[in-house]
C-alpha atoms as a PDB file:
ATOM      1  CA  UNK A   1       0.000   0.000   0.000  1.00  0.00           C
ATOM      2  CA  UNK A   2       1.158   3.123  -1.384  1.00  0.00           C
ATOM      3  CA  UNK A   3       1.330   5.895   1.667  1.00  0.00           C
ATOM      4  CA  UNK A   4       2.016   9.777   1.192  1.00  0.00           C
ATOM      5  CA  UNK A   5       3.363  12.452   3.993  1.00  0.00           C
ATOM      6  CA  UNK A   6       2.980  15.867   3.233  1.00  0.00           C
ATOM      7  CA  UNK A   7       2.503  19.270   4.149  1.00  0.00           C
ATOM      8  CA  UNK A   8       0.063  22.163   4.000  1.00  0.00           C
ATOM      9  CA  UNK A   9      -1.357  24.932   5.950  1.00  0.00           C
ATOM     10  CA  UNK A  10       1.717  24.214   8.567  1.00  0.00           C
ATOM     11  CA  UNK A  11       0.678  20.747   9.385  1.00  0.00           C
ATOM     12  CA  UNK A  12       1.381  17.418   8.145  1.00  0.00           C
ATOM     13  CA  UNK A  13      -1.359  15.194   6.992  1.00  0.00           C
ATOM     14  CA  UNK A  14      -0.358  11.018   6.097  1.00  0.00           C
ATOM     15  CA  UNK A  15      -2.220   9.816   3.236  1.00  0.00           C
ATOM     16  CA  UNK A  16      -2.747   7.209   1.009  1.00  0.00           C
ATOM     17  CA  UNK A  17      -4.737   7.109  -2.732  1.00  0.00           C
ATOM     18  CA  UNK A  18      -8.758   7.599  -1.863  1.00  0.00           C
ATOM     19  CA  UNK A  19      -8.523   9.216   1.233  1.00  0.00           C
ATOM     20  CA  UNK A  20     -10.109  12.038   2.774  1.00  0.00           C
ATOM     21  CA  UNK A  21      -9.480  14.784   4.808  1.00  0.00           C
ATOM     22  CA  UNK A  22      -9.625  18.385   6.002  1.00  0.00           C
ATOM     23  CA  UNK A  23      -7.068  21.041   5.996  1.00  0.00           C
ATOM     24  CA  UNK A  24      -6.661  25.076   6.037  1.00  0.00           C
ATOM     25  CA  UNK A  25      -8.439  26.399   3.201  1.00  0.00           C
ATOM     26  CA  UNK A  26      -7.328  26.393  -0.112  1.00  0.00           C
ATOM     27  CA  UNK A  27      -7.997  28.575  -2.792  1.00  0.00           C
ATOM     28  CA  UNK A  28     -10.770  27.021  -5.534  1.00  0.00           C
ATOM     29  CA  UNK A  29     -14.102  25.624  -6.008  1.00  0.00           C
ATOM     30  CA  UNK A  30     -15.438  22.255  -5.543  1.00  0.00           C
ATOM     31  CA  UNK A  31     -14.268  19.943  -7.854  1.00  0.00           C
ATOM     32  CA  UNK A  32     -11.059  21.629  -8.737  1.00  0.00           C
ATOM     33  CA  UNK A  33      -7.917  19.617  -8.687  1.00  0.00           C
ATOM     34  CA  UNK A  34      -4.775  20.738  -6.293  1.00  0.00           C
ATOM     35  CA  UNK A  35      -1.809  18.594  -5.676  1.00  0.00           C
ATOM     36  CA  UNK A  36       1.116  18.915  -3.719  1.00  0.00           C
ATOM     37  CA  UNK A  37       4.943  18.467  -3.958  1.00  0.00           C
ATOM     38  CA  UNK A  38       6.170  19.100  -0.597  1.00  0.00           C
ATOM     39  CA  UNK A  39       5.876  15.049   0.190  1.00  0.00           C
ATOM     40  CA  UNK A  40       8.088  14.597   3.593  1.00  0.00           C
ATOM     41  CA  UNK A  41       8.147  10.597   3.054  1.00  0.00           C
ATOM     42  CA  UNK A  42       6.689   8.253   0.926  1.00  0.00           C
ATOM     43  CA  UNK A  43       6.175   4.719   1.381  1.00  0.00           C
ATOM     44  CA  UNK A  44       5.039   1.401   0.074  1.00  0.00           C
ATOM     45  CA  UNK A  45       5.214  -1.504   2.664  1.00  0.00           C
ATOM     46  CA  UNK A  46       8.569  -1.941   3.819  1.00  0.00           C
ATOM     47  CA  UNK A  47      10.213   0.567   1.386  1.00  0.00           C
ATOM     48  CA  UNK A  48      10.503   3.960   2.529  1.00  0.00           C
ATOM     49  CA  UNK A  49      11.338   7.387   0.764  1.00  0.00           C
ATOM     50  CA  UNK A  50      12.186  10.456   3.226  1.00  0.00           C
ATOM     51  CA  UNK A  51      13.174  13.801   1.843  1.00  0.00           C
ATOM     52  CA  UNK A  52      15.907  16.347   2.295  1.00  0.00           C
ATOM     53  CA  UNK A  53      13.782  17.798   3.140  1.00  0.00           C
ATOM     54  CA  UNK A  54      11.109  16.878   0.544  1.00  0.00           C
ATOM     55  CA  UNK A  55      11.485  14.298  -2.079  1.00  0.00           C
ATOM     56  CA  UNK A  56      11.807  15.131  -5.419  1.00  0.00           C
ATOM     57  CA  UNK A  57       9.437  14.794  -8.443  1.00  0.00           C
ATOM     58  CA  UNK A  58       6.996  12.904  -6.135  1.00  0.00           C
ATOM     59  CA  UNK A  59       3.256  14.424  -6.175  1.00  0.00           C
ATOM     60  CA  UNK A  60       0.004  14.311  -4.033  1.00  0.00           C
ATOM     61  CA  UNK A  61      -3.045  15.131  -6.507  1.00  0.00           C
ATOM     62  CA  UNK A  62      -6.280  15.985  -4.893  1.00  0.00           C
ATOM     63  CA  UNK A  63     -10.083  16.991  -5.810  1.00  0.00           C
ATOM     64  CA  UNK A  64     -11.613  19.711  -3.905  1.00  0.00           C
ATOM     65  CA  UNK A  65     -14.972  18.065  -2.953  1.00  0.00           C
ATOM     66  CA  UNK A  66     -16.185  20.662  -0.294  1.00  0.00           C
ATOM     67  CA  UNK A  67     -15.422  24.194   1.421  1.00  0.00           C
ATOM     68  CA  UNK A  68     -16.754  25.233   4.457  1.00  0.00           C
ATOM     69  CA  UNK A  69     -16.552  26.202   7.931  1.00  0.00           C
ATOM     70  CA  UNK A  70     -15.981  24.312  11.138  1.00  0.00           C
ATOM     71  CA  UNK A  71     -18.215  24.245  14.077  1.00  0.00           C
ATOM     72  CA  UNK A  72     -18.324  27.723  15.918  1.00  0.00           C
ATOM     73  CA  UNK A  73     -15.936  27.661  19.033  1.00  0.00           C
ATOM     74  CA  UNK A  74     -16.350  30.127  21.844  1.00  0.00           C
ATOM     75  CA  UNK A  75     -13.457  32.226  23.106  1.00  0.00           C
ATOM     76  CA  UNK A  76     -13.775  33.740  26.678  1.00  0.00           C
ATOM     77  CA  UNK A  77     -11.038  36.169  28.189  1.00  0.00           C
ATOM     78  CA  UNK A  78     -11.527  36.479  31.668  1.00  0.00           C
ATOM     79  CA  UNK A  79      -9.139  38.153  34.739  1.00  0.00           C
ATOM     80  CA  UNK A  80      -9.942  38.598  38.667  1.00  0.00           C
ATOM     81  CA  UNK A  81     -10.466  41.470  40.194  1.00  0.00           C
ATOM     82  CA  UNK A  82     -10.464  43.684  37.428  1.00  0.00           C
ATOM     83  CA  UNK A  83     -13.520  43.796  35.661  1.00  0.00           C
ATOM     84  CA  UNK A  84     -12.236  42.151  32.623  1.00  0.00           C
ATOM     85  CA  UNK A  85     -14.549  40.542  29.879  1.00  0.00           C
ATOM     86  CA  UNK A  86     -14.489  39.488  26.505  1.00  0.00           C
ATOM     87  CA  UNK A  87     -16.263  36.721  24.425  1.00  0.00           C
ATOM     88  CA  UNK A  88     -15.679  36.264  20.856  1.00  0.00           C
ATOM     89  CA  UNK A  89     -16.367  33.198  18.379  1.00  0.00           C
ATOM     90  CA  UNK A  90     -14.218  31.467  15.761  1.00  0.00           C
ATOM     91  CA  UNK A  91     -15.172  29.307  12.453  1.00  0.00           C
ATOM     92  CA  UNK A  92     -12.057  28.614  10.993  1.00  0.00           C
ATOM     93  CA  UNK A  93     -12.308  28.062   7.446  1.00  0.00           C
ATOM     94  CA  UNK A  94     -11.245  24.493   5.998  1.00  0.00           C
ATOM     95  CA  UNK A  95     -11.137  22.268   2.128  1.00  0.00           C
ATOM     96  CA  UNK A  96     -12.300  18.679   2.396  1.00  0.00           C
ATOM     97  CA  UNK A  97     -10.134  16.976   0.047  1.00  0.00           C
ATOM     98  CA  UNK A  98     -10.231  13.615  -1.723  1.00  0.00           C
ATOM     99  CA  UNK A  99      -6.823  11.937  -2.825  1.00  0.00           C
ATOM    100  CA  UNK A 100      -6.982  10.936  -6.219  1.00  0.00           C
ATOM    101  CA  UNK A 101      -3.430   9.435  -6.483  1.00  0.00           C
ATOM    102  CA  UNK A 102       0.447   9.675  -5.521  1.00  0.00           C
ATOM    103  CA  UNK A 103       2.930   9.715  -7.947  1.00  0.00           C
ATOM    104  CA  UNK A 104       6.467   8.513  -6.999  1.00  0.00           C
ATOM    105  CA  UNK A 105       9.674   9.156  -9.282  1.00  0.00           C
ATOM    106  CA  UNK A 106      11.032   5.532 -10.365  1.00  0.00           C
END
C-alpha cells in the first residue's frame, strides 16, 4: 500500500490514494484539482522514501470536494479582580479533500 506524507497549511497530513481529509483552506471551487509536492516521506510496505527535506518529483493530486466552515468555538477572556470581559467566536475556514493518487519518481 502506497502511503504519502505531506505538508500544508503548517501541518502534516499522512495519506494514502482515496482518502479524505480536512485542511486550512485552499484557494478554488469544488471539484477543482490541487496537488502537492512538498511530500516529507513516501512509502510502500517496507520501502521507505524520506526527503531532504522533501522528495523530489513525487506528487500528491487531490479533488476539492467541499469548502466550508468548522463548528463555531467560543473564546472567553476572563481576569480577577479587574472587571475584565471578553467573548468572541471562531469558524475557521477548511477544504475537504479527496486523494486521487500519488505519484512517486522511479
Amino acid at each position: 500500500m502506497l502511503y504519502a506524507i505531506f505538508e500544508t497549511g503548517g501541518k502534516q497530513y499522512r495519506v494514502s490514494q482515496g482518502s479524505v481529509i480536512w485542511v486550512e483552506k485552499l484557494p478554488g471551487k469544488p471539484g477543482d484539482m490541487v496537488s502537492f509536492e512538498q511530500l516529507l516521506v513516501v512509502g510502500r510496505g517496507s520501502q521507505i522514501i524520506v526527503g531532504t527535506p522533501y522528495v523530489k518529483g513525487a506528487v500528491v493530486n487531490a479533488t476539492i470536494s467541499q469548502q466550508g466552515k468548522a463548528k463555531k468555538i467560543m473564546v472567553f477572556k476572563y481576569k480577577a479582580k479587574s472587571n475584565y470581559r471578553k467573548r468572541y467566536g471562531h469558524r475557521q475556514p477548511f477544504s475537504k479533500l479527496t486523494i486521487d493518487s500519488i505519484r512517486v519518481p522511479d
